[in-house]
PDB file of N, CA and C in Angstrom:
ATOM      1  N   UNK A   1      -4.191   7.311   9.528  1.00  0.00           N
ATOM      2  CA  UNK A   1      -5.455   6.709   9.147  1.00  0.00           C
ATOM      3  C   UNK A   1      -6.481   7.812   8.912  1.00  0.00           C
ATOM      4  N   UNK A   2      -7.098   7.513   7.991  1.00  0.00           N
ATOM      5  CA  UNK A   2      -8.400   8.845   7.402  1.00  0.00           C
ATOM      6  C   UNK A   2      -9.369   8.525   8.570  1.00  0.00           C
ATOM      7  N   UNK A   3     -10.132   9.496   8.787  1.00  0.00           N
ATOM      8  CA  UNK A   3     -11.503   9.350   9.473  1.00  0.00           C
ATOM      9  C   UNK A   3     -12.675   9.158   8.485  1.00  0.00           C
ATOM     10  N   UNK A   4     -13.614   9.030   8.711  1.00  0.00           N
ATOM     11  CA  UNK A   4     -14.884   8.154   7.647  1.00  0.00           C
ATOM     12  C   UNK A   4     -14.748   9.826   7.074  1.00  0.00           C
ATOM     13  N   UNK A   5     -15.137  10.977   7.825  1.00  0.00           N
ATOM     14  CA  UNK A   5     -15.273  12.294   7.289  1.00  0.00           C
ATOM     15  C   UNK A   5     -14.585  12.877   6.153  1.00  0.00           C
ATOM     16  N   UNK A   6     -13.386  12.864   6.352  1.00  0.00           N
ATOM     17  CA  UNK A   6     -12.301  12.661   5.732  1.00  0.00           C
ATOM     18  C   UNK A   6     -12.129  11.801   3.895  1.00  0.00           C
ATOM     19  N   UNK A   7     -12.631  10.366   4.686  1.00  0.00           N
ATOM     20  CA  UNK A   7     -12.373  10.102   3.679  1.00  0.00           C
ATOM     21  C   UNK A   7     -13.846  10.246   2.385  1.00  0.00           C
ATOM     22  N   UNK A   8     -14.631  10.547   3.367  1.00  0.00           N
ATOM     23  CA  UNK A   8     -15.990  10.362   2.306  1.00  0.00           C
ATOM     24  C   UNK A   8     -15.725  11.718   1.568  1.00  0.00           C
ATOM     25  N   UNK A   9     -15.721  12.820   2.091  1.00  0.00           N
ATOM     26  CA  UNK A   9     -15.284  14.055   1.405  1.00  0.00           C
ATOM     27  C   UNK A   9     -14.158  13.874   0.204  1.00  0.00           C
ATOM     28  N   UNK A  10     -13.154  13.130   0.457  1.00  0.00           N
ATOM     29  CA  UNK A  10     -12.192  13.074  -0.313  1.00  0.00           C
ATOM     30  C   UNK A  10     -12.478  12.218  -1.748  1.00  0.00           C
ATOM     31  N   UNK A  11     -13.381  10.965  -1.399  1.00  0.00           N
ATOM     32  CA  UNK A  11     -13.696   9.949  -2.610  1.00  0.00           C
ATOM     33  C   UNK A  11     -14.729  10.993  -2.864  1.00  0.00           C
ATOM     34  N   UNK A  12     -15.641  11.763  -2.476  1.00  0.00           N
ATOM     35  CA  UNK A  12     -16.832  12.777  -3.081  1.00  0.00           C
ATOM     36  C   UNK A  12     -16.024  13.815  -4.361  1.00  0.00           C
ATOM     37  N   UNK A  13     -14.851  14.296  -3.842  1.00  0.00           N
ATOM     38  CA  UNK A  13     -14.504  15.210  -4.505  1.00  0.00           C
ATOM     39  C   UNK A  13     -13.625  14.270  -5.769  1.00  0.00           C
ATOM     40  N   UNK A  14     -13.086  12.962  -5.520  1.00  0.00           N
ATOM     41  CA  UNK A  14     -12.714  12.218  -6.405  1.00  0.00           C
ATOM     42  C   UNK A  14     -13.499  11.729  -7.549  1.00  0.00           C
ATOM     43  N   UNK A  15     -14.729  11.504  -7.395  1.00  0.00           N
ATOM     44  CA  UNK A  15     -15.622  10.653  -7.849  1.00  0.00           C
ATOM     45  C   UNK A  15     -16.082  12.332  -9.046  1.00  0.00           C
ATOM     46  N   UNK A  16     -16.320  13.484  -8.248  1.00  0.00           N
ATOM     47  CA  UNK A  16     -16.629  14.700  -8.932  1.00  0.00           C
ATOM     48  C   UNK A  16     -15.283  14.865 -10.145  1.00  0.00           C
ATOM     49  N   UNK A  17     -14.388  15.088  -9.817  1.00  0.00           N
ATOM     50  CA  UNK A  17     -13.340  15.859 -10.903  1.00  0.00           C
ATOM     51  C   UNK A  17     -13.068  14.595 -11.723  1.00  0.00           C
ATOM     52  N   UNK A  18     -12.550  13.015 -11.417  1.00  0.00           N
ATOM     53  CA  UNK A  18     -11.993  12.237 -12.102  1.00  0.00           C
ATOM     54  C   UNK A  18     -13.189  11.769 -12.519  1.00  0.00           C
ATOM     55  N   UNK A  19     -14.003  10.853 -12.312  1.00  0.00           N
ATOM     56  CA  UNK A  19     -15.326  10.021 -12.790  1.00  0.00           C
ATOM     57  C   UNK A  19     -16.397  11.417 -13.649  1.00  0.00           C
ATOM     58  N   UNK A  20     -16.558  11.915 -13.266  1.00  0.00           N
ATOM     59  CA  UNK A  20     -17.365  13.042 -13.820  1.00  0.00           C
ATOM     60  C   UNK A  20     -16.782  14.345 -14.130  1.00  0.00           C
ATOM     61  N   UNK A  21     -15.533  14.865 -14.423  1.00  0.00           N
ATOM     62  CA  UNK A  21     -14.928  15.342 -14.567  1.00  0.00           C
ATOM     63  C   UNK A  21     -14.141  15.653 -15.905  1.00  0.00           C
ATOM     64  N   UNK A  22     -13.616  16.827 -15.551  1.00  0.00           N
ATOM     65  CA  UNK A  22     -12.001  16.751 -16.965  1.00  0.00           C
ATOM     66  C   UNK A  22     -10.673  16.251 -16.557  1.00  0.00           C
ATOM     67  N   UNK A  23     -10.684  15.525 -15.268  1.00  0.00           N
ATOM     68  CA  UNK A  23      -9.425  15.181 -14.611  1.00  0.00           C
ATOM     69  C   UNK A  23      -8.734  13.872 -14.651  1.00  0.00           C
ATOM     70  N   UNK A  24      -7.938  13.808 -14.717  1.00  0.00           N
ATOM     71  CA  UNK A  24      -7.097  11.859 -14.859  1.00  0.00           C
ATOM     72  C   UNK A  24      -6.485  11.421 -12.969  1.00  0.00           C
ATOM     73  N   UNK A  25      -6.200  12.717 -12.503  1.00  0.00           N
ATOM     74  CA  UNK A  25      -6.010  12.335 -10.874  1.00  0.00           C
ATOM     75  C   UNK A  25      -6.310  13.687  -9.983  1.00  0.00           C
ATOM     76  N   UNK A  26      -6.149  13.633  -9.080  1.00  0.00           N
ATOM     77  CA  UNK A  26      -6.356  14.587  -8.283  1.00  0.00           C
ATOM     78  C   UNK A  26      -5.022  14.446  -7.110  1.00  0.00           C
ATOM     79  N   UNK A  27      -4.712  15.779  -6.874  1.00  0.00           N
ATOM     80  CA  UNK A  27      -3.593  16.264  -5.531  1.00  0.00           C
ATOM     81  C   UNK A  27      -4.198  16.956  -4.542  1.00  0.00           C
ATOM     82  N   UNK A  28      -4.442  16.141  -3.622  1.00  0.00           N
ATOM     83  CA  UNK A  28      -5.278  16.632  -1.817  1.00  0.00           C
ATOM     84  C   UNK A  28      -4.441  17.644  -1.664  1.00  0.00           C
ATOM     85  N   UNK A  29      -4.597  18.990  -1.292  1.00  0.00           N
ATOM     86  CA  UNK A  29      -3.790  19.856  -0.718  1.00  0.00           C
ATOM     87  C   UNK A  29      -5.119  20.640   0.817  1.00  0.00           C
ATOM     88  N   UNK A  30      -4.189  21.332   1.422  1.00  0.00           N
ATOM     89  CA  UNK A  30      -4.692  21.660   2.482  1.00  0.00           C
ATOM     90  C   UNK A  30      -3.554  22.821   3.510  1.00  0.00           C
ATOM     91  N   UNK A  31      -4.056  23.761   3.366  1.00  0.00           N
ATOM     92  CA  UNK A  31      -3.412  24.821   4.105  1.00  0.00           C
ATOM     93  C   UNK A  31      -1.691  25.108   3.492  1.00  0.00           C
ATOM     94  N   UNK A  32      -1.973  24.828   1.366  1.00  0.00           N
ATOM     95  CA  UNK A  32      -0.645  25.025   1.187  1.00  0.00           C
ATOM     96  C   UNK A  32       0.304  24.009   1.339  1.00  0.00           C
ATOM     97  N   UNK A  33      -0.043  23.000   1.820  1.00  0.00           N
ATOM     98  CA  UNK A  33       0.310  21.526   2.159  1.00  0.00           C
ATOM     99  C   UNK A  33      -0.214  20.527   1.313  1.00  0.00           C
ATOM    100  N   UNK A  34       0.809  19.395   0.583  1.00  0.00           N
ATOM    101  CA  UNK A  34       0.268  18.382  -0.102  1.00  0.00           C
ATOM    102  C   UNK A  34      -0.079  17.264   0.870  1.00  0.00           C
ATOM    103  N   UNK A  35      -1.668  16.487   1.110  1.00  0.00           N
ATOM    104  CA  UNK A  35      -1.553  15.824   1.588  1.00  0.00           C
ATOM    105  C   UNK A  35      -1.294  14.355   0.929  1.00  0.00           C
ATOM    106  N   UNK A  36      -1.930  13.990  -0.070  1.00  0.00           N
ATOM    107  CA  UNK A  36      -1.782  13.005  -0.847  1.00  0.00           C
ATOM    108  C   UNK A  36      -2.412  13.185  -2.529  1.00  0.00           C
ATOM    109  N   UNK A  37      -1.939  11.887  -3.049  1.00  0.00           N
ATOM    110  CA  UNK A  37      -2.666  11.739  -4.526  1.00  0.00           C
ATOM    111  C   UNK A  37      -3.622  10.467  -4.351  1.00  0.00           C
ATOM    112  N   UNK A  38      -4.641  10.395  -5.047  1.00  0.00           N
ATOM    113  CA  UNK A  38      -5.586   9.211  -5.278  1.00  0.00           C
ATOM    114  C   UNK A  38      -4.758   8.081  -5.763  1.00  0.00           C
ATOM    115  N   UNK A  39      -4.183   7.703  -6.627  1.00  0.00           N
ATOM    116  CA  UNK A  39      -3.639   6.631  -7.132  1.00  0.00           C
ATOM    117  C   UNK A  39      -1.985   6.915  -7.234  1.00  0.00           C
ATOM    118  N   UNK A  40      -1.683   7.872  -6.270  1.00  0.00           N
ATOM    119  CA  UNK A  40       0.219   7.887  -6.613  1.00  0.00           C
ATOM    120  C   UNK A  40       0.833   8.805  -5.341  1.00  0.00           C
ATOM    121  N   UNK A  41       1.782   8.611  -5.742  1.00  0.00           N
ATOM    122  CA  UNK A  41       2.868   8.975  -4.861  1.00  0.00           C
ATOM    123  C   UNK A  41       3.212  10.312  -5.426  1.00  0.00           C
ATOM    124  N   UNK A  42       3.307  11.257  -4.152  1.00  0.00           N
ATOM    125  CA  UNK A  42       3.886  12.470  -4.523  1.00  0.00           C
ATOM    126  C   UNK A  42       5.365  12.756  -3.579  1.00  0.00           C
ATOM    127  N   UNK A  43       6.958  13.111  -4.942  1.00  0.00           N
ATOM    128  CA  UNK A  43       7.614  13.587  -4.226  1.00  0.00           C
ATOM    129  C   UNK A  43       8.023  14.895  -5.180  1.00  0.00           C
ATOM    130  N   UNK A  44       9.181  15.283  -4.176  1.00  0.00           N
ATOM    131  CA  UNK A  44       9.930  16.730  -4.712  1.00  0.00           C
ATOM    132  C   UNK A  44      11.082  16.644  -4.392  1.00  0.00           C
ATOM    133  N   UNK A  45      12.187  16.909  -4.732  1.00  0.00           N
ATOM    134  CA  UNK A  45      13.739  16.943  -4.639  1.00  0.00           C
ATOM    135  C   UNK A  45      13.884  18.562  -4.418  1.00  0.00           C
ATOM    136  N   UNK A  46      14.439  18.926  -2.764  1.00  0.00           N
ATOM    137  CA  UNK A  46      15.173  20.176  -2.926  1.00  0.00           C
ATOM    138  C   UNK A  46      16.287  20.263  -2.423  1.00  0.00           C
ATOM    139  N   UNK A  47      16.672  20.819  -2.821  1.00  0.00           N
ATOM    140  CA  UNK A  47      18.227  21.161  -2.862  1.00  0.00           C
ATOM    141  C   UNK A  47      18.857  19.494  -2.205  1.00  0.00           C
ATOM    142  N   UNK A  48      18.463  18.766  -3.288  1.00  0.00           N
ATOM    143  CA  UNK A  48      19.130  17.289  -3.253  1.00  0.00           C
ATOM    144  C   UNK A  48      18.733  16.609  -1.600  1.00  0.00           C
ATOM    145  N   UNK A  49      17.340  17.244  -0.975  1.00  0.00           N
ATOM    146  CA  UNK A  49      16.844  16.584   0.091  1.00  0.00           C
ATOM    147  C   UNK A  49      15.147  15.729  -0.505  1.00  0.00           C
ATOM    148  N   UNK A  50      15.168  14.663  -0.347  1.00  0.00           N
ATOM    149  CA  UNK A  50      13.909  14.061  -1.255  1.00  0.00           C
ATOM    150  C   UNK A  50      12.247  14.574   0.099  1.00  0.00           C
ATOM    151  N   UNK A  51      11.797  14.621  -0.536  1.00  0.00           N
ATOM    152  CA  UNK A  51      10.227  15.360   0.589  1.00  0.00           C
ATOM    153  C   UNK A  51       9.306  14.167  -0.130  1.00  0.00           C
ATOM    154  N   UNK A  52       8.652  14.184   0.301  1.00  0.00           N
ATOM    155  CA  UNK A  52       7.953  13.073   0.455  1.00  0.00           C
ATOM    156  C   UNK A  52       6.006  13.511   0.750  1.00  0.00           C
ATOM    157  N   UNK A  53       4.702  12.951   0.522  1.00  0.00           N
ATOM    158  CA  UNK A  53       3.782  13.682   1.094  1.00  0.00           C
ATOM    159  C   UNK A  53       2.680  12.372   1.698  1.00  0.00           C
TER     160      UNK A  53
END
């Protein structure tokens, strides 16, 4: 579950790149880490193990 902090920062920076922006989605990352996408699902296939974020 997001914290209000969290998530207000996150729709702030959403609302900046996609709504007012040159962007169609945005990918949360954090310390090199994917945390999520705004409207999708992020995966990756390695070495035929599915990852998930």
């Amino acid at each position: 579950m997001k914290t209000p902090y969290t998530y207000y920062w996150g729709m702030k920076a959403h609302r900046e790149l996609v709504h007012n922006g040159p962007f169609d989605e945005v990918l949360y990352t954090s310390n090199k880490e994917i945390l999520e996408g705004t409207t999708f699902s992020f995966f990756i296939v390695v070495d035929g193990e599915v990852k998930t974020s």
